[in-house]
Structures are given as C-alpha cells and as structure tokens.
Protein backbone atom coordinates (compact mmCIF):
# COMPACT_ATOMS: atom_id res chain seq x y z
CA UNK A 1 153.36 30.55 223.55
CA UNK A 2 152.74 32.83 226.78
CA UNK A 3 156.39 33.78 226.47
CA UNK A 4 155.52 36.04 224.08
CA UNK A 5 153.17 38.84 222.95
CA UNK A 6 149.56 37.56 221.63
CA UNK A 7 148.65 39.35 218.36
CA UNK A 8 145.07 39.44 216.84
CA UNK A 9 145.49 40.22 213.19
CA UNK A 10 141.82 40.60 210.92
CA UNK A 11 140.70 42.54 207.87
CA UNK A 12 137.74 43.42 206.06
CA UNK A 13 139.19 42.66 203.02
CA UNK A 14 139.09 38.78 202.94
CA UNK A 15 141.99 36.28 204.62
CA UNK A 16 143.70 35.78 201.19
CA UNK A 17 144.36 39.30 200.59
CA UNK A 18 147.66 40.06 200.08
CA UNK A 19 147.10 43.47 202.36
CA UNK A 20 146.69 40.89 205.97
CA UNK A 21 149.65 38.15 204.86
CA UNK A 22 152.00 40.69 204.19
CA UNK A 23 151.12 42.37 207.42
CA UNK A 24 151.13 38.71 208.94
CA UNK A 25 154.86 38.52 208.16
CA UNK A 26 155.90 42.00 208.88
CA UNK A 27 154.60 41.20 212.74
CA UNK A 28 156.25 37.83 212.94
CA UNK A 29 158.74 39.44 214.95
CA UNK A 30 156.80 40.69 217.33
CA UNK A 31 155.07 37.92 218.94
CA UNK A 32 152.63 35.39 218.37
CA UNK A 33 150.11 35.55 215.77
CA UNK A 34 146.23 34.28 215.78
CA UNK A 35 144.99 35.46 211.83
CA UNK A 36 141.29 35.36 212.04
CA UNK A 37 140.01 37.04 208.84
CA UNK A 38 136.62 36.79 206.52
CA UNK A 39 136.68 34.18 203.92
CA UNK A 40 135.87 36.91 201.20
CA UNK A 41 135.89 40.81 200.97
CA UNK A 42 133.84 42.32 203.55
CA UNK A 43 134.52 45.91 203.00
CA UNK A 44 131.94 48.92 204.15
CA UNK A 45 130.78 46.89 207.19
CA UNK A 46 131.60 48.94 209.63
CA UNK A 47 130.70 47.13 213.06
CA UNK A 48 128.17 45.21 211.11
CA UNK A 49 127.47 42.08 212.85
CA UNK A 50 125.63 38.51 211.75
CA UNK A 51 122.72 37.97 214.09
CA UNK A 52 120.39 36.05 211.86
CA UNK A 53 122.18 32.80 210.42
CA UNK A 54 125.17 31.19 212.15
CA UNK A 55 128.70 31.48 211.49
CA UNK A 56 131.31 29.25 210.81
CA UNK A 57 135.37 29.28 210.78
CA UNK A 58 138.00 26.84 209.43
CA UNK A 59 141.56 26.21 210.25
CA UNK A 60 143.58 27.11 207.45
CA UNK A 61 147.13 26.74 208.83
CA UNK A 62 149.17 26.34 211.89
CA UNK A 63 152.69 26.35 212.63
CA UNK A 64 154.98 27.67 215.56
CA UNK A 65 153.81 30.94 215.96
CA UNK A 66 151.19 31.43 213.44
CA UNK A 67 147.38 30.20 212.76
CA UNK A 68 145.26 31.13 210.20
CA UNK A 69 141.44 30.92 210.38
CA UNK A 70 138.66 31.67 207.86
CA UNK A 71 135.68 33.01 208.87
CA UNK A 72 132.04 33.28 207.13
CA UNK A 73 131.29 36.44 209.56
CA UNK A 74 132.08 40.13 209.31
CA UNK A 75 135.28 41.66 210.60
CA UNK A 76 133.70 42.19 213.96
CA UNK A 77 132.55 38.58 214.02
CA UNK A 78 135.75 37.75 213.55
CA UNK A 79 137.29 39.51 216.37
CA UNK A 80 134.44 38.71 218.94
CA UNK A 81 134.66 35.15 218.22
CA UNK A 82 138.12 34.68 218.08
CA UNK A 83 138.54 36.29 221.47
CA UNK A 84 135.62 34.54 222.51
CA UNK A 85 136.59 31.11 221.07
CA UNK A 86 139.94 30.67 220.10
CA UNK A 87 142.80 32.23 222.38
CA UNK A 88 143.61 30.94 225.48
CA UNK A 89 143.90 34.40 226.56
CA UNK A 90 143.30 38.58 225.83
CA UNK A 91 145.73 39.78 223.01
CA UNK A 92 148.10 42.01 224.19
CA UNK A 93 147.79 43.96 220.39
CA UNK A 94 144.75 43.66 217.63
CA UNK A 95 145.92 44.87 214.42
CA UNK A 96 143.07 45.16 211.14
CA UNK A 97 144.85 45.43 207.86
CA UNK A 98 146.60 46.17 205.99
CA UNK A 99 143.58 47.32 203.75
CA UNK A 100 143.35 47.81 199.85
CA UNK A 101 142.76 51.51 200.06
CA UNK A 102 142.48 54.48 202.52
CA UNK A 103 140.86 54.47 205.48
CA UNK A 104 141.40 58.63 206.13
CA UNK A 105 138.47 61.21 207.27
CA UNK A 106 134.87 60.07 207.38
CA UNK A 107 136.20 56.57 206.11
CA UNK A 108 136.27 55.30 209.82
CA UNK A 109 132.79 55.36 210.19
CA UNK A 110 132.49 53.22 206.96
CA UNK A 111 135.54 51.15 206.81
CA UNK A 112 135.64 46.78 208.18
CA UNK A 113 138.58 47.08 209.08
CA UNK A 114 138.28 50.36 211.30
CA UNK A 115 135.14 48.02 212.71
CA UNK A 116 137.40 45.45 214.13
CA UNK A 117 139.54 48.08 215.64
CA UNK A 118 136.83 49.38 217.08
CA UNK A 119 135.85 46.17 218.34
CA UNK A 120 139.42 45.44 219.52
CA UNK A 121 139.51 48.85 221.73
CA UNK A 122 135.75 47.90 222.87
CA UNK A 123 137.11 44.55 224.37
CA UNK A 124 139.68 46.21 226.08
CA UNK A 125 142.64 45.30 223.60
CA UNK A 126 145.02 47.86 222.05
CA UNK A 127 144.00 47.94 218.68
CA UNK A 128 145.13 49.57 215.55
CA UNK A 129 143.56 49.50 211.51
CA UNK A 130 146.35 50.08 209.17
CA UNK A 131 145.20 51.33 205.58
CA UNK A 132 147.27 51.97 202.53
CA UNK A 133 145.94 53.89 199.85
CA UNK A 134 145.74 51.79 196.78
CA UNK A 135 143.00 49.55 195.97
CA UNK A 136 145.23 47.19 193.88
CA UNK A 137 145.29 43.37 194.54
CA UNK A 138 148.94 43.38 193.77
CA UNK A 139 150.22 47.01 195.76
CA UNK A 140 153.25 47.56 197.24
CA UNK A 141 152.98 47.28 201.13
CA UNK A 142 156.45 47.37 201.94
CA UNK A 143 156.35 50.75 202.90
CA UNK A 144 153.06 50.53 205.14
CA UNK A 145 154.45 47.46 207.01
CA UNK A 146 157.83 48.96 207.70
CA UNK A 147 155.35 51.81 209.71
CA UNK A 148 152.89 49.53 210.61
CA UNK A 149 155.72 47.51 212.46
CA UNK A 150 157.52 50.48 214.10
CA UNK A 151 154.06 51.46 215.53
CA UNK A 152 152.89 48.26 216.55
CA UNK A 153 156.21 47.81 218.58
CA UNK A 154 155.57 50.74 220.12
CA UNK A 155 152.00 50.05 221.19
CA UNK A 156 152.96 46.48 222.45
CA UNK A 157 155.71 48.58 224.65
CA UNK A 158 153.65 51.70 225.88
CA UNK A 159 150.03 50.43 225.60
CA UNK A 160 146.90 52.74 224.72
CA UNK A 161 144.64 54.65 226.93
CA UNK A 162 141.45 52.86 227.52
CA UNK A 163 138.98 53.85 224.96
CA UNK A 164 141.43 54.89 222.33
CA UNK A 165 142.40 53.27 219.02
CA UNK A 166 144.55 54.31 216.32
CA UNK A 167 143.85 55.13 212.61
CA UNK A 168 146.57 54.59 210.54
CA UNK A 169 147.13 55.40 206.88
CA UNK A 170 149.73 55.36 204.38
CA UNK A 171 150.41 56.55 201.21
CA UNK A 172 151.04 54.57 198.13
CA UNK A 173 154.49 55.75 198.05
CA UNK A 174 157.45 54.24 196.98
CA UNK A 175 159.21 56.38 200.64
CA UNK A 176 157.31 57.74 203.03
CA UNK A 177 158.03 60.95 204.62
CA UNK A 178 157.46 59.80 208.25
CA UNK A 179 154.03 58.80 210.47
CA UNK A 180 152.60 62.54 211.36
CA UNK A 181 149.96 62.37 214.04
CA UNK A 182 146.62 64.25 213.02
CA UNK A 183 142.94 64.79 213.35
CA UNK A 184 140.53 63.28 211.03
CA UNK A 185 139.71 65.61 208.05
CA UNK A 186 135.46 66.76 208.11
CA UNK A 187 133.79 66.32 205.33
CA UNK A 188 131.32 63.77 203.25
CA UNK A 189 130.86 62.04 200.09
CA UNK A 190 129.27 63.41 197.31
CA UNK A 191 127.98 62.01 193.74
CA UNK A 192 127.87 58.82 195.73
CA UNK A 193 125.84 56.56 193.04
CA UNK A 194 126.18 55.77 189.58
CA UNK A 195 123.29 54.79 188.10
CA UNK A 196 122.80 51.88 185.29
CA UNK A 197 120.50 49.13 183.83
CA UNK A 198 119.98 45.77 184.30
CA UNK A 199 119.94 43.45 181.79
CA UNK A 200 116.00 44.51 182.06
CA UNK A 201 116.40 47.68 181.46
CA UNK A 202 115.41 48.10 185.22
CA UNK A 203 117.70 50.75 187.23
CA UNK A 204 120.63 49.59 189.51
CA UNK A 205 122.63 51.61 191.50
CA UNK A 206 126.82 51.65 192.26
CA UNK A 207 128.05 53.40 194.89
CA UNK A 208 131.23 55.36 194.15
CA UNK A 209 131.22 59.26 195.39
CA UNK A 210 134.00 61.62 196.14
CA UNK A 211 135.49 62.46 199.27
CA UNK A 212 133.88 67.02 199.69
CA UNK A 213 136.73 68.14 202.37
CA UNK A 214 134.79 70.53 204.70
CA UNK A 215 135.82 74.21 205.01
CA UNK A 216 137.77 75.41 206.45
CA UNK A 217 140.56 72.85 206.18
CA UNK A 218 142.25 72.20 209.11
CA UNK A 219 146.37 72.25 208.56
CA UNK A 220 146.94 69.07 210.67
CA UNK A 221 144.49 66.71 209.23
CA UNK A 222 144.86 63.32 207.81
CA UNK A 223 144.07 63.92 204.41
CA UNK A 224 146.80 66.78 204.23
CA UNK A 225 149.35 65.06 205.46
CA UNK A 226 148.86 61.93 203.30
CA UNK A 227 149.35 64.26 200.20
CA UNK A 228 152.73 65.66 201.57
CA UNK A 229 154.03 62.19 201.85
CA UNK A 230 153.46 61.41 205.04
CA UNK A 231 151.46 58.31 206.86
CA UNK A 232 148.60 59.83 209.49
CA UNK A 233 147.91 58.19 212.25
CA UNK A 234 145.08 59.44 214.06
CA UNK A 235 143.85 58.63 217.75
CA UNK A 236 140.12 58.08 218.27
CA UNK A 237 137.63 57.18 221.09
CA UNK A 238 135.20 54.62 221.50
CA UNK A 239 133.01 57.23 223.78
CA UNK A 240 131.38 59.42 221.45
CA UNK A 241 130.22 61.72 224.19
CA UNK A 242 129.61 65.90 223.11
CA UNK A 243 130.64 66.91 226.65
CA UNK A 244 130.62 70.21 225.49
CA UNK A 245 126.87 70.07 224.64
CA UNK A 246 125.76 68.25 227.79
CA UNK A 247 124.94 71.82 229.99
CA UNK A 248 123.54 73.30 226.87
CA UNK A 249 121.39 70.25 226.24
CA UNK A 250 120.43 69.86 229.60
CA UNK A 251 119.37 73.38 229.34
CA UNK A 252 117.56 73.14 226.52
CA UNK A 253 115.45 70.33 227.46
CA UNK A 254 114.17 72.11 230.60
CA UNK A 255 112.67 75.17 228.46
C-alpha cells in the first residue's frame, strides 16, 4: 500500500452517513483510504475529547484499498487513535466530511468535523473539513465531491504550510459556480434556545439560533460567496496568536 498516497477520512456526523461514504468513493482515486469515523452523530464537538471512560473501535470492512472502522469516541478520538493505532505510517492527506450542513463563519469553532481537521493539521498532516450545506440524510453531494476531489488532489500535490488547514464549504446547488478562496465571515448566534416542557411540565432547552453577520460585512467572506453560488474555502491556523496585540499587551501589563 506504500505505493500510494495514505488518506485519513473521519466525520462528526457518524460512519454510516451518507456525507463520509460518498466522500469515501469520490477519493478512491486518489490513494489509499483508512475510514475511521464515530459510530453515531457526534456533531458540535469541536476538539472535544473522551478522557473519562475508554474507547473502543471495530472493523467494519476491508478490501484493497479501503478499511472502515467504527469508533465509540469523538471525531478527534478518532483521528488521534487512528494515527496512533492503526496506520503503519503518517497520512499524507486527512479529510473530515463531507458534513450534513455548513460549516461557514463562527461554525469552525463549533463544528466535529472542523475538530478533526484541526487535529489533523495539529499532528502535522494536511488536513481539510469539507461541509455542504444541507442537513438532509439523503442530499445531493455530487457537487461537493467533484470540489472536494479537485482540492484534495491538489493538496496531496502541493502540500499545506505547517499550521494551516482548510475550511471548505459548498452550496447545496445543483452547479456550483467555482471554489472562491475567502475569510471567515464575524459574527455570532443569536435566539440560540428554544424553550419547552417535559413531559413534567419541567423546562428543557433546544439549541437552534441564527447565524447575526457582524457589520460591516466584509465582500470576500465565506458566507457571501456561498450565496453567489460559489464553494469557500477558507485557510486557517492552528496558532491563534494576536501578534498585533503582543507590544500593546506587554505594555499594558507594565503600567
């Protein structure tokens, strides 16, 4: 199998989504595949981790090319232990996806499968999340894994600078304008809970929320150019780092 590219694939949205087997078999082509995914949905975990009860995984499949595991952890369990436990070597390319819904803006501080990504880039492996923004169990992903698969060729060829990851989103469109490279959109969620009863009459709590786009808008975000048809991809960094604060904070703290 060293002949070829290694590929990590994970989601956050369960290993028998229909988002990570249709990504599975758009990146067939590209090299090797380890799938090692969550046995259920795991979404909103972020780089949540299981520290206090073990984890387990099972072998679902194997053939030439391709295995499939199930795992009990979180996405980022998933991609520490299968680096940790499973290949014989470091991935040349993580991939997290395709997820049910967008990933765009504050999203990647929220999102599973933007975890793993994270994780990916942490371990040194050039790691994307792919996103496509329809929460439907039965969407239409041909469109995000015909750009998911021209962009993932083209990482596995030019690499990413250490530190960096890629966000990548796609519209639920039937054609897609093109990938347009942006910055992620500011803003937060608002009206984030709807509140209910129990079958008590005791108060319980949904989260749900809508995305409040910061002003002023910025003309090359994500979140524009997913509603003019195009897929985002935006480039982020592990290091989280205000350099531009450091003298002024350095400053401050001496008053």
């Amino acid at each position: 199998m060293k002949d070829k590219p290694l590929i990590l694939i994970t989601n956050d949205d369960g290993v028998n989504a229909k988002g990570i087997k249709e990504l599975a078999e758009c990146l067939r082509e590209l090299g090797d595949l380890v799938v090692f995914a969550p046995d259920g949905p795991r979404s909103g975990m972020s780089s949540a981790l299981t520290s206090l009860i073990p984890i387990t995984y099972t072998l679902v499949k194997e053939e030439p090319g391709l295995s499939i595991y199930s795992c009990t952890g979180t996405p980022v369990d998933c991609v520490k232990l299968a680096v940790n436990d499973i290949v014989d070597r470091k991935p040349d390319l993580l991939v997290s996806g395709i997820n049910h819904g967008g990933n765009m803006a504050i999203c990647v501080h929220y999102s599973g499968t933007m975890g793993a990504a994270i994780e990916g880039c942490i371990l040194g492996i050039p790691s994307i999340g792919i996103s496509l923004t329809d929460y439907a169990a039965d969407a239409d992903f041909d469109e995000c894994c015909r750009l998911g698969r021209k962009l993932a060729r083209r990482v596995l060829k030019e690499g990413l600078p250490k530190g960096t990851y890629l966000n990548l989103n796609v519209p639920s469109i039937p054609h897609v304008k093109d990938i347009k490279v942006c910055r992620q959109a500011a803003g937060h969620f608002i009206n984030e809970y709807m509140r209910s009863e129990n079958a008590s009459g005791d108060p319980v709590y949904w989260l749900t929320g809508s995305f409040d786009e910061a002003k002023p808008i910025h003309p090359e975000n994500d979140t524009l150019a997913l509603n003019d048809g195009y897929a985002s991809l935006v480039p982020c960094r592990i290091d989280v780092t205000d350099y531009d604060f450091m003298q002024k904070l350095q400053s401050m703290i001496k008053e």
